[in-house]
N, C-alpha and C. Protein backbone atom coordinates (compact mmCIF):
# COMPACT_ATOMS: atom_id res chain seq x y z
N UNK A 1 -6.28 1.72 -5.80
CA UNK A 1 -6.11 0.57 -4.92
C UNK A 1 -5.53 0.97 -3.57
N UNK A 2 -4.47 1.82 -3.63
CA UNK A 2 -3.76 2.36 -2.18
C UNK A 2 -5.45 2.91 -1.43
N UNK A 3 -5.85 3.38 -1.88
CA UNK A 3 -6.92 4.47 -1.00
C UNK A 3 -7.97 2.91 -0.45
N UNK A 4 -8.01 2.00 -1.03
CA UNK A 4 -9.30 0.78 -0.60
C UNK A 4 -8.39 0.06 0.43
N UNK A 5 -7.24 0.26 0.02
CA UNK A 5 -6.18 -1.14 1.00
C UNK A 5 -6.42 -0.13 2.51
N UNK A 6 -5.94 1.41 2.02
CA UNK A 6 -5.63 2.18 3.80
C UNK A 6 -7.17 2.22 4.10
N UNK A 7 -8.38 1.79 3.23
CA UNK A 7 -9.84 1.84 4.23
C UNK A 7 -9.82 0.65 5.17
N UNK A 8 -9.68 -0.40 3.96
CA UNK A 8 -9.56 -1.52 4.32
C UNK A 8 -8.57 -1.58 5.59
N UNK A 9 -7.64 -1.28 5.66
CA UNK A 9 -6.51 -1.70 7.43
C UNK A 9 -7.34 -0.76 8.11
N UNK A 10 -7.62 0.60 8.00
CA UNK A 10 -8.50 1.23 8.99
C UNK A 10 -9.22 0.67 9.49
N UNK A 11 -10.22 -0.09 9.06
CA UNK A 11 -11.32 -0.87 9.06
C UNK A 11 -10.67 -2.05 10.39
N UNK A 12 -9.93 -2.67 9.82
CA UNK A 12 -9.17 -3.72 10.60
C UNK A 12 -8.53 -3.28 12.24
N UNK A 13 -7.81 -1.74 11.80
CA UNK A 13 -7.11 -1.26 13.16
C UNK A 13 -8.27 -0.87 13.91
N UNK A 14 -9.37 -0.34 13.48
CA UNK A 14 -11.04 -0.08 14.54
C UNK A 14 -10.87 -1.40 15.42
N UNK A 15 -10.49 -2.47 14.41
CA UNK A 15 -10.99 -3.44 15.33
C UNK A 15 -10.26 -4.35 16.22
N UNK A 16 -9.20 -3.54 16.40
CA UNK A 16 -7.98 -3.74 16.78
C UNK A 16 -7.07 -5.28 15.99
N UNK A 17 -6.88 -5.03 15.18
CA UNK A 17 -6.39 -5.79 14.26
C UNK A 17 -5.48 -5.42 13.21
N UNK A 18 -4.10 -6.30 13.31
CA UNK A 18 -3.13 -5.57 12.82
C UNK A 18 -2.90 -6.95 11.75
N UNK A 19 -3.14 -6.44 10.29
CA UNK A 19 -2.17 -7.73 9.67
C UNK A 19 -1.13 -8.64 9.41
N UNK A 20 0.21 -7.61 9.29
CA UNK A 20 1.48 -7.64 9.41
C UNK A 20 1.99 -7.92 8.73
N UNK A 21 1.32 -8.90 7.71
CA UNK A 21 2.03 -9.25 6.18
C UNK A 21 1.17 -8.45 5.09
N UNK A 22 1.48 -7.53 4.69
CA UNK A 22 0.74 -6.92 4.17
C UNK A 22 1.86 -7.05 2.53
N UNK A 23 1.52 -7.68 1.28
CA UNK A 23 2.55 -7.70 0.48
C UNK A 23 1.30 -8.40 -0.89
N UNK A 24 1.71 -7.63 -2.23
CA UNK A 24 1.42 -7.83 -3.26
C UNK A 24 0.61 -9.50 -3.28
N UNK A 25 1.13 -10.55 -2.87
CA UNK A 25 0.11 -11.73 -2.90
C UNK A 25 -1.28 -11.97 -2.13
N UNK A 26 -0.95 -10.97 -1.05
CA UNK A 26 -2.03 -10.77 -0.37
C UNK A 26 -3.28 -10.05 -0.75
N UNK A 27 -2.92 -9.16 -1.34
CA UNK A 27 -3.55 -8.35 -2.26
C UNK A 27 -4.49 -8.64 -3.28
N UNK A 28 -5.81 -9.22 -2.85
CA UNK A 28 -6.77 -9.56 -4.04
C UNK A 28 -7.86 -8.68 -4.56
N UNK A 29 -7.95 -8.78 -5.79
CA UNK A 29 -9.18 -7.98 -6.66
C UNK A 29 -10.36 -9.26 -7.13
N UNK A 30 -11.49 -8.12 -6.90
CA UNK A 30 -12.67 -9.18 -7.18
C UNK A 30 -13.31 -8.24 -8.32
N UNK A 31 -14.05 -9.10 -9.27
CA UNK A 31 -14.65 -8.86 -10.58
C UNK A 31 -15.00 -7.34 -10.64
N UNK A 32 -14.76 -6.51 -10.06
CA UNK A 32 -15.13 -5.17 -10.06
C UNK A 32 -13.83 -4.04 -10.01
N UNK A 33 -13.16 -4.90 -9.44
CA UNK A 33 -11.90 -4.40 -9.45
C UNK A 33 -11.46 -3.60 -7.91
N UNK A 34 -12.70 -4.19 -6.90
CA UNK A 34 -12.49 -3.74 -5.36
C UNK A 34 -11.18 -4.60 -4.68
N UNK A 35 -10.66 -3.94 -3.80
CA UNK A 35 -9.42 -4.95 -2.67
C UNK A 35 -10.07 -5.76 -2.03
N UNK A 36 -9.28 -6.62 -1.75
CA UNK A 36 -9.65 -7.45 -0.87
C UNK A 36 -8.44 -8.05 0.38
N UNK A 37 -8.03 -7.98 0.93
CA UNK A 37 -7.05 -8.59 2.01
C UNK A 37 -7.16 -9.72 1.80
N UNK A 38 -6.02 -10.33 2.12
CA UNK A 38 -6.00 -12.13 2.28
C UNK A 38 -5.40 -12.46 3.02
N UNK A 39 -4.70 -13.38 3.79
CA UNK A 39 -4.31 -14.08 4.78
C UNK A 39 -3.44 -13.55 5.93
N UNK A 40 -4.69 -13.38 6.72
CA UNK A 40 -4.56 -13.54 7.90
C UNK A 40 -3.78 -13.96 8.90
N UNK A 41 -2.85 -14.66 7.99
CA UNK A 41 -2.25 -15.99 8.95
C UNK A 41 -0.98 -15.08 9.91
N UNK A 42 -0.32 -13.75 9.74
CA UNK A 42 0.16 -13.23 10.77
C UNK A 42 -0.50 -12.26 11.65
N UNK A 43 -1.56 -12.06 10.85
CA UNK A 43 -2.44 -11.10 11.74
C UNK A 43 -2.59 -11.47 13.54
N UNK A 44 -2.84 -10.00 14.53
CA UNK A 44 -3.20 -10.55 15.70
C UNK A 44 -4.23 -9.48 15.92
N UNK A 45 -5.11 -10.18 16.70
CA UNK A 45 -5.89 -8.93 17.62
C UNK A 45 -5.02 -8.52 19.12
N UNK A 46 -4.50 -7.27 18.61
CA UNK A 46 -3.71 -6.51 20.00
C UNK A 46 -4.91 -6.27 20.99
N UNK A 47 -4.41 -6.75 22.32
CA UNK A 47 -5.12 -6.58 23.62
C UNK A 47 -5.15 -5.29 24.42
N UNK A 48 -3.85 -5.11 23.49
CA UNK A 48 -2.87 -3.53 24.09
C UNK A 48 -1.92 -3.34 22.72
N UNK A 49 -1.78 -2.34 22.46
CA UNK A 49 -1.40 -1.50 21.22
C UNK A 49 -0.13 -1.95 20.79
N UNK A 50 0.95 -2.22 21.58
CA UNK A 50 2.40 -2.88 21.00
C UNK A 50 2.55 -4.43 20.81
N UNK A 51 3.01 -4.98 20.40
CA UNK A 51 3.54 -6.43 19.66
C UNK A 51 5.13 -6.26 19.62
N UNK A 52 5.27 -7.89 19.91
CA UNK A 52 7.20 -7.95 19.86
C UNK A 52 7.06 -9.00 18.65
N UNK A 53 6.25 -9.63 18.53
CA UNK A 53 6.74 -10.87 17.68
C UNK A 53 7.44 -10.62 16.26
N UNK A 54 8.21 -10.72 15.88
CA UNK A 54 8.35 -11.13 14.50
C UNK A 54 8.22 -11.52 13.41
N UNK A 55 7.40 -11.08 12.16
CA UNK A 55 6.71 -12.04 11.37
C UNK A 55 6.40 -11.16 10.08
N UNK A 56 6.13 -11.67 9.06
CA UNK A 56 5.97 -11.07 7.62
C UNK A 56 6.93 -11.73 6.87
N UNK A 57 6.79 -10.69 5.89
CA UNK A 57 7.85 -11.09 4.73
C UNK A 57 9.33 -9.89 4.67
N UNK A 58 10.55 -10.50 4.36
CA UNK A 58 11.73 -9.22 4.73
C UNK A 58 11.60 -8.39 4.33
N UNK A 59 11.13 -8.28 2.65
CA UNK A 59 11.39 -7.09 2.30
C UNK A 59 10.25 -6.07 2.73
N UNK A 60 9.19 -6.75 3.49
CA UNK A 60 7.93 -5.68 3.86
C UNK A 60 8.28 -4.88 5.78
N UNK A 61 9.22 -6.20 6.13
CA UNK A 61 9.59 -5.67 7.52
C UNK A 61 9.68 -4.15 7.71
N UNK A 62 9.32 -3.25 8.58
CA UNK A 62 9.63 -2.39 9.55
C UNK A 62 10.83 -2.26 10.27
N UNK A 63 12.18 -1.34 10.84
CA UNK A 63 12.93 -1.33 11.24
C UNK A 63 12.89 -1.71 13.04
N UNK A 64 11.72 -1.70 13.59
CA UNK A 64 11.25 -1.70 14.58
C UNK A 64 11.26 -3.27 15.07
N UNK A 65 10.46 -3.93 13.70
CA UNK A 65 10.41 -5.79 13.87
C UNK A 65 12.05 -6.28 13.76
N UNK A 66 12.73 -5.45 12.81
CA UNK A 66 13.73 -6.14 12.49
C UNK A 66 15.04 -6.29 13.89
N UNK A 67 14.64 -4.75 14.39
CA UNK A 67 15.55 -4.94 15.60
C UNK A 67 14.76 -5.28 17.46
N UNK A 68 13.86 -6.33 16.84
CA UNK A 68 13.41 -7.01 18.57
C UNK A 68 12.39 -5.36 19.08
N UNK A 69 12.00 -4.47 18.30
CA UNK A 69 11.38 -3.63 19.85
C UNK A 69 10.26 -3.87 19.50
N UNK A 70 9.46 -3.64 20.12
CA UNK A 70 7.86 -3.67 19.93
C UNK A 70 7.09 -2.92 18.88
N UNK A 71 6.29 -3.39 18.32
CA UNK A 71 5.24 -2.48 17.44
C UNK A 71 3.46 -2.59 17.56
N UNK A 72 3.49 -1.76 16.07
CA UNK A 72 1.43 -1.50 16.62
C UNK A 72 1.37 -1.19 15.49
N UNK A 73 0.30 -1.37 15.06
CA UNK A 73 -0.35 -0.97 13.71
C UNK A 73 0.18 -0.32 12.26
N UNK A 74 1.07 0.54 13.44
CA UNK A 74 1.83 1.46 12.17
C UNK A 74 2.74 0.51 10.79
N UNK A 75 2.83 -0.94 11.39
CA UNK A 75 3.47 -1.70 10.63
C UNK A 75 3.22 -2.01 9.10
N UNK A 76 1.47 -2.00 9.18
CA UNK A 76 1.08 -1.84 7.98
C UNK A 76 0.82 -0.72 7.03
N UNK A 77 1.21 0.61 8.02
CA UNK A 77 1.42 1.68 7.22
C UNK A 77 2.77 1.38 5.87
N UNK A 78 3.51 1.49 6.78
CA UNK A 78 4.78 1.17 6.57
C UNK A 78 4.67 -0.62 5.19
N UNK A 79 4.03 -1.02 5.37
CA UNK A 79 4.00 -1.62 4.78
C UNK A 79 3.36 -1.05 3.03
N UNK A 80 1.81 -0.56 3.38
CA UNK A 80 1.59 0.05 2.10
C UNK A 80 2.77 0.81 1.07
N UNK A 81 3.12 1.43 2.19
CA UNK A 81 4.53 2.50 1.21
C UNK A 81 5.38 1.45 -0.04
N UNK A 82 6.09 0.58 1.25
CA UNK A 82 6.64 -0.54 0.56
C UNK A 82 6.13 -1.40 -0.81
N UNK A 83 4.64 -1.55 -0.59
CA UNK A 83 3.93 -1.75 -1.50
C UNK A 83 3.65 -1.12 -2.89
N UNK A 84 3.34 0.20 -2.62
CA UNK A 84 3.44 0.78 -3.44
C UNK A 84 4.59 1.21 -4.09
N UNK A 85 5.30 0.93 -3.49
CA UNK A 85 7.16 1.33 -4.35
C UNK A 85 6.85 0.64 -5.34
N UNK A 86 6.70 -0.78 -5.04
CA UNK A 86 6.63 -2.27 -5.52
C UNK A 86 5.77 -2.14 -6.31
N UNK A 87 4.86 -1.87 -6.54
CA UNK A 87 3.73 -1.29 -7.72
C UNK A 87 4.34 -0.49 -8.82
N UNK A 88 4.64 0.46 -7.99
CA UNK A 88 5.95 1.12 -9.29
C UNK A 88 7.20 1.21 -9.78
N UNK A 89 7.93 0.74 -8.99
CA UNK A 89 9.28 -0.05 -9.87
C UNK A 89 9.54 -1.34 -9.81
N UNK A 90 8.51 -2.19 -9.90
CA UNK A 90 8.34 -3.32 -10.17
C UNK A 90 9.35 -4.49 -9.21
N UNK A 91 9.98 -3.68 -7.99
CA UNK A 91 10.77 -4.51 -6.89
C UNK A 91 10.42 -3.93 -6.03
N UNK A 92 10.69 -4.58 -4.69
CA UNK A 92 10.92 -3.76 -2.73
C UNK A 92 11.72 -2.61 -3.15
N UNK A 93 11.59 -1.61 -2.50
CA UNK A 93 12.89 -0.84 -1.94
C UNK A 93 14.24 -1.38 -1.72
N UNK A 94 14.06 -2.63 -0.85
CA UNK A 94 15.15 -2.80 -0.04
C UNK A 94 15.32 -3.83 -0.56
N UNK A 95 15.59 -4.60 -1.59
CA UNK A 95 15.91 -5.88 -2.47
C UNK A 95 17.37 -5.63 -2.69
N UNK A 96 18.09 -6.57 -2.03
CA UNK A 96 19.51 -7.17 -1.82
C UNK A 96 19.85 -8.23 -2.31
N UNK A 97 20.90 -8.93 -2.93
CA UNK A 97 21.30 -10.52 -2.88
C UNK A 97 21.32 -10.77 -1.74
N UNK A 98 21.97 -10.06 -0.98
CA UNK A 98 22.39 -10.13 0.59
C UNK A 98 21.02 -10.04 1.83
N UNK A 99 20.77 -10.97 2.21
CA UNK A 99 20.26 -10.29 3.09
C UNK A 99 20.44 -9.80 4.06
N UNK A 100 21.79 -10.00 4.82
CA UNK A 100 22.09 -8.52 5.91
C UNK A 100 21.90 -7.50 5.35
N UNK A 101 22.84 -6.82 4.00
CA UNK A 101 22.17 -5.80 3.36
C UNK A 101 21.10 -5.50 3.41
N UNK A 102 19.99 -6.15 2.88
CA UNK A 102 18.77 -5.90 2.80
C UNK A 102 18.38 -5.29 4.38
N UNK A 103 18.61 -6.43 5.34
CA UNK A 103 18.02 -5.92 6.86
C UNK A 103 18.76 -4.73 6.98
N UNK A 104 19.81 -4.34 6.79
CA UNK A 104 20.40 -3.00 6.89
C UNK A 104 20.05 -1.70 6.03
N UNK A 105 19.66 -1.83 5.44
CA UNK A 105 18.81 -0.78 4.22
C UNK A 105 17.57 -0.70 4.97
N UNK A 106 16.81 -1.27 5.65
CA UNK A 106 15.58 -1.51 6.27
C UNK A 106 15.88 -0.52 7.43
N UNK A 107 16.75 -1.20 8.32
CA UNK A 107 17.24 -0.38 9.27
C UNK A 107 17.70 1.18 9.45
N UNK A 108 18.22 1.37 8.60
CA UNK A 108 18.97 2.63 8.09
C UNK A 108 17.67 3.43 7.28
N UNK A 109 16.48 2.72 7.03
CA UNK A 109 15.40 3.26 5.77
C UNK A 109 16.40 3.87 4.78
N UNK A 110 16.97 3.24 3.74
CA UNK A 110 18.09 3.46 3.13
C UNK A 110 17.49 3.17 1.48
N UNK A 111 16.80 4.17 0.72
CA UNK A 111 16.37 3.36 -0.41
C UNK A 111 16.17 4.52 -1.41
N UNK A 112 16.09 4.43 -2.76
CA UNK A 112 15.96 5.14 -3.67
C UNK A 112 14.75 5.67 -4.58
N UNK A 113 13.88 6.60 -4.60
CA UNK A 113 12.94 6.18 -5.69
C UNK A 113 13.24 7.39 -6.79
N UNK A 114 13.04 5.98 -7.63
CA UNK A 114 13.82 6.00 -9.18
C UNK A 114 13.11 7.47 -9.49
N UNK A 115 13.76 8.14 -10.73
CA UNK A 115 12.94 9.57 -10.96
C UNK A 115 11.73 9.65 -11.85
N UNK A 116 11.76 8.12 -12.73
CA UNK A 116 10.62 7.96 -13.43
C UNK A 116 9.39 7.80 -12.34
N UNK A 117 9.65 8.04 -11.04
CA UNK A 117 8.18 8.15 -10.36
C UNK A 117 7.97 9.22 -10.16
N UNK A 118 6.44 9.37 -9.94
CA UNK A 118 6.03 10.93 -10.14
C UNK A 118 5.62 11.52 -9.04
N UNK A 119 6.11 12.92 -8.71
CA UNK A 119 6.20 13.59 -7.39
C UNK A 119 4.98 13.16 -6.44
N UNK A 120 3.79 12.77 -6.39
CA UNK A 120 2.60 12.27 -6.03
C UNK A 120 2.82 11.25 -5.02
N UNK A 121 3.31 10.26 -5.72
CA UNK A 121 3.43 9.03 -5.36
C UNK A 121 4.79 8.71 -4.61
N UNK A 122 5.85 9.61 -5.08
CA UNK A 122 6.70 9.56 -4.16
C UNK A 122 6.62 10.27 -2.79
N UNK A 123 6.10 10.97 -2.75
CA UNK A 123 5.64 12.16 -1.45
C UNK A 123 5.14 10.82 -0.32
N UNK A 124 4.15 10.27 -1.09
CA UNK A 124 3.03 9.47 -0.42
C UNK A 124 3.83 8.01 0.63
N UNK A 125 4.79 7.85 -0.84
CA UNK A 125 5.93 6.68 -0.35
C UNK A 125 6.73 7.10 0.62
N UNK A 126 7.84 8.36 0.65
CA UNK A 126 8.23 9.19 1.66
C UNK A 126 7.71 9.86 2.89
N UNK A 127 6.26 9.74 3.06
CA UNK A 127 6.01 10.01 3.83
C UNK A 127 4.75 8.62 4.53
N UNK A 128 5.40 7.31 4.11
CA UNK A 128 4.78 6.04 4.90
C UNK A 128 5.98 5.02 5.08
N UNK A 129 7.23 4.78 4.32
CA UNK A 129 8.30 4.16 4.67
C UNK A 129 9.51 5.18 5.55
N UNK A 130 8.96 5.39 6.91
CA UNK A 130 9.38 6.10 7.76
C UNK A 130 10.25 5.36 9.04
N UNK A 131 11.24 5.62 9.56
CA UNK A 131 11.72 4.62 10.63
C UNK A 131 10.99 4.67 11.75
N UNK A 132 10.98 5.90 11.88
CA UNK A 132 10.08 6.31 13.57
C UNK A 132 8.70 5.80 12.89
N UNK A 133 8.16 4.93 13.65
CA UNK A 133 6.46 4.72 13.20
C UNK A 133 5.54 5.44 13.63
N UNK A 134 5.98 6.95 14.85
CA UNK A 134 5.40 7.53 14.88
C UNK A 134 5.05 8.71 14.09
N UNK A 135 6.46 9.09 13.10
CA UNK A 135 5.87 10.05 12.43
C UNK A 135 5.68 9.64 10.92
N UNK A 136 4.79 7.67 10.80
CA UNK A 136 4.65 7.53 9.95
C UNK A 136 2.87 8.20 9.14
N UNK A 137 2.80 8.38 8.13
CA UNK A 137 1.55 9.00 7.92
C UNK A 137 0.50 8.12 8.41
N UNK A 138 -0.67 8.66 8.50
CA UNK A 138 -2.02 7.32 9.47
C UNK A 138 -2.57 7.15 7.81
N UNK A 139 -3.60 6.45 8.48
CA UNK A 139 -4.60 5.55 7.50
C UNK A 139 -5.26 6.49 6.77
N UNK A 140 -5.95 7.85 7.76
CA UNK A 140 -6.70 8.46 7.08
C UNK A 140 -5.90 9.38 5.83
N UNK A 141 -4.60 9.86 6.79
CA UNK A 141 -3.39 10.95 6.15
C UNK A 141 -3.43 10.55 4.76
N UNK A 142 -3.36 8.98 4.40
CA UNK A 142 -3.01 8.12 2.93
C UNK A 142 -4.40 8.59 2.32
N UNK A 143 -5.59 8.22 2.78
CA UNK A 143 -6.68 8.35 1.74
C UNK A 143 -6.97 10.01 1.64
N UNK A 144 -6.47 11.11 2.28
CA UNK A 144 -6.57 11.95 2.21
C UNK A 144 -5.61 12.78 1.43
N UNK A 145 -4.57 11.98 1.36
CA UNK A 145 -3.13 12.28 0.41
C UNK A 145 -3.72 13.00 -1.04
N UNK A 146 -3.38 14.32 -1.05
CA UNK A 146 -3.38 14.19 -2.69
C UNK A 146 -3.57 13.67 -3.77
N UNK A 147 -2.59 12.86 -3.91
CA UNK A 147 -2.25 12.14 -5.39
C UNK A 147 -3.37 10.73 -5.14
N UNK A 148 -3.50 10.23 -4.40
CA UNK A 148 -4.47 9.48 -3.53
C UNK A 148 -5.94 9.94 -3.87
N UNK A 149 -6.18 11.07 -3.66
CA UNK A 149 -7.26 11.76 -3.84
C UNK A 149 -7.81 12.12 -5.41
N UNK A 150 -6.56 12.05 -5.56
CA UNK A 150 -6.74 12.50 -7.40
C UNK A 150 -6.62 11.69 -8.13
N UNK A 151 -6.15 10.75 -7.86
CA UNK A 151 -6.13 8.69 -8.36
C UNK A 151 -7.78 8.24 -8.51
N UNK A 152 -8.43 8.52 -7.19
CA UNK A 152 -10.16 8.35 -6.92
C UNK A 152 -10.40 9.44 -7.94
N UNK A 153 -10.57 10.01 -7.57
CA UNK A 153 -11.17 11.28 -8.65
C UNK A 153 -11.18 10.58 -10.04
N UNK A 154 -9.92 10.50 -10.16
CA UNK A 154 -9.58 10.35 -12.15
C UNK A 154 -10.53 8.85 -11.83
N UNK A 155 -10.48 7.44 -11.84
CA UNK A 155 -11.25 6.56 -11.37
C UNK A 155 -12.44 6.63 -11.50
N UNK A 156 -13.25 7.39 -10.73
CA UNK A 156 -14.26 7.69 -10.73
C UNK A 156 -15.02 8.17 -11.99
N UNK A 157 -14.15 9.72 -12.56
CA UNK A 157 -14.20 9.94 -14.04
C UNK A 157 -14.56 9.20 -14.78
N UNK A 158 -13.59 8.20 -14.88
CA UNK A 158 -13.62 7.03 -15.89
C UNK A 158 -14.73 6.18 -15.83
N UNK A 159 -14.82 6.21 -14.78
CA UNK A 159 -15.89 4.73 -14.63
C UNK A 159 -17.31 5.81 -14.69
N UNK A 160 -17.84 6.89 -14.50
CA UNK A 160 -18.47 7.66 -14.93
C UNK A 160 -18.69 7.78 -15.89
N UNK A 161 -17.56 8.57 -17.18
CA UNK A 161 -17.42 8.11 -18.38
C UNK A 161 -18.10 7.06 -19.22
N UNK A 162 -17.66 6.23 -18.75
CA UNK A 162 -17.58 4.46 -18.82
C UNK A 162 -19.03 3.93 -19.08
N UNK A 163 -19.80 4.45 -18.18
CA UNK A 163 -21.64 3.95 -17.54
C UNK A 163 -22.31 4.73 -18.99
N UNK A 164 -21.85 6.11 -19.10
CA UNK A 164 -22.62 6.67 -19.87
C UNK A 164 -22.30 6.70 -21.54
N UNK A 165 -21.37 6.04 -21.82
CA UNK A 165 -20.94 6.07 -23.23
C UNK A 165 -22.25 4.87 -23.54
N UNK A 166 -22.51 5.22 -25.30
CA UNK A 166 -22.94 4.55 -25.54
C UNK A 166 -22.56 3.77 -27.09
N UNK A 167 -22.37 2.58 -27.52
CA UNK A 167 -21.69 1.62 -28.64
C UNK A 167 -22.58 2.28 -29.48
N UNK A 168 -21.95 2.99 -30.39
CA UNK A 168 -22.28 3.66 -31.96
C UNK A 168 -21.89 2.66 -32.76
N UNK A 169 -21.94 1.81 -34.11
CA UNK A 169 -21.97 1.58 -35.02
C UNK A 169 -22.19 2.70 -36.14
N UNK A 170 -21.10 3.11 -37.62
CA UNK A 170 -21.36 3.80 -38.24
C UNK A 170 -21.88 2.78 -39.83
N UNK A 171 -22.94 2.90 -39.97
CA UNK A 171 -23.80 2.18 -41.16
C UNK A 171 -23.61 3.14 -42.16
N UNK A 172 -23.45 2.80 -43.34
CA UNK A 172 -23.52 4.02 -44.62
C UNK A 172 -24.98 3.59 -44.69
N UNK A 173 -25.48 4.96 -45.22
CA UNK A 173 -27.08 5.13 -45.59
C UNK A 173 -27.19 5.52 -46.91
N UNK A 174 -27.58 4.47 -47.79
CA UNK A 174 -28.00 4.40 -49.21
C UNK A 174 -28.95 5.80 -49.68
N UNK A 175 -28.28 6.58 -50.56
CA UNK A 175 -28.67 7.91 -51.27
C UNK A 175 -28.97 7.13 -52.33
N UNK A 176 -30.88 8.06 -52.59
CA UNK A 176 -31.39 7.51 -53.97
C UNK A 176 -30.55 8.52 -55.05
């Protein structure tokens, strides 16, 4: 799913189009099990590459939105990471009672991943929930990622696998 979501925003940043809420509800699968993006509703088409506005959900924010400076695309990098934490330890990174806390963990990129995640996926996370959004990984960097690469692969396998198996039934055969 990470490797269809970073085609999918690629797809979007070609067209100069930045989502900005990029978060697990948004996130739809259709009968095949392809991504799909959903609402739009913070998205903008940039005229010019930076944005000031403010908008998403907290725990998906960027340190950049949170403190007033401008951003660009990289937001939804930064967002996948987040996402994918959230895929695998089943919360944000940055989930607080508090929410100054929270905006301050954001700020600081201040977060933990647990050790039951596996070096792959943390690499991938560590290297897209980044403060500087410039030296966050790009769109292509993610689908080209390793563990990313080897996620498709195994996938593929399967569903390969999958096409060519065929339903055996074992019948006993009556000996005269």
């Amino acid at each position: 799913y990470v490797r269809q979501l970073a085609d999918a925003l690629s797809y979007c940043h070609a067209k100069r189009v930045i989502h900005r809420d990029i978060k697990p509800e948004n996130i739809l699968l259709d009968q095949k099990g392809n991504v799909k993006i959903a609402d739009f509703g913070w998205a903008v088409v940039a005229s010019h590459s930076r944005r000031q506005t403010v908008c998403g959900t907290l725990d998906y924010l960027p340190p950049e939105m949170i403190s007033g400076k401008s951003h660009d695309h990289t937001v939804d990098n930064w967002a996948i990471g987040v996402l994918l934490y959230e895929m695998l330890v089943g919360k944000p990174p940055f989930e607080y009672s508090d929410q100054s806390q929270t905006l301050q963990a954001i700020m600081h990129c201040r977060f933990i991943i647990p050790p039951f995640v596996s070096e792959g996926p943390s690499d991938l996370i560590r290297k897209l929930v980044v403060k500087e959004p410039s030296m966050r990984l790009s769109l292509a960097g993610v689908m080209a990622h390793p563990w990313v690469v080897g996620m498709a692969n195994q996938q593929h396998t399967q569903q390969s696998t999958h096409q060519h198996t065929h339903h055996v039934t074992n019948t006993p055969v009556a000996t005269a």
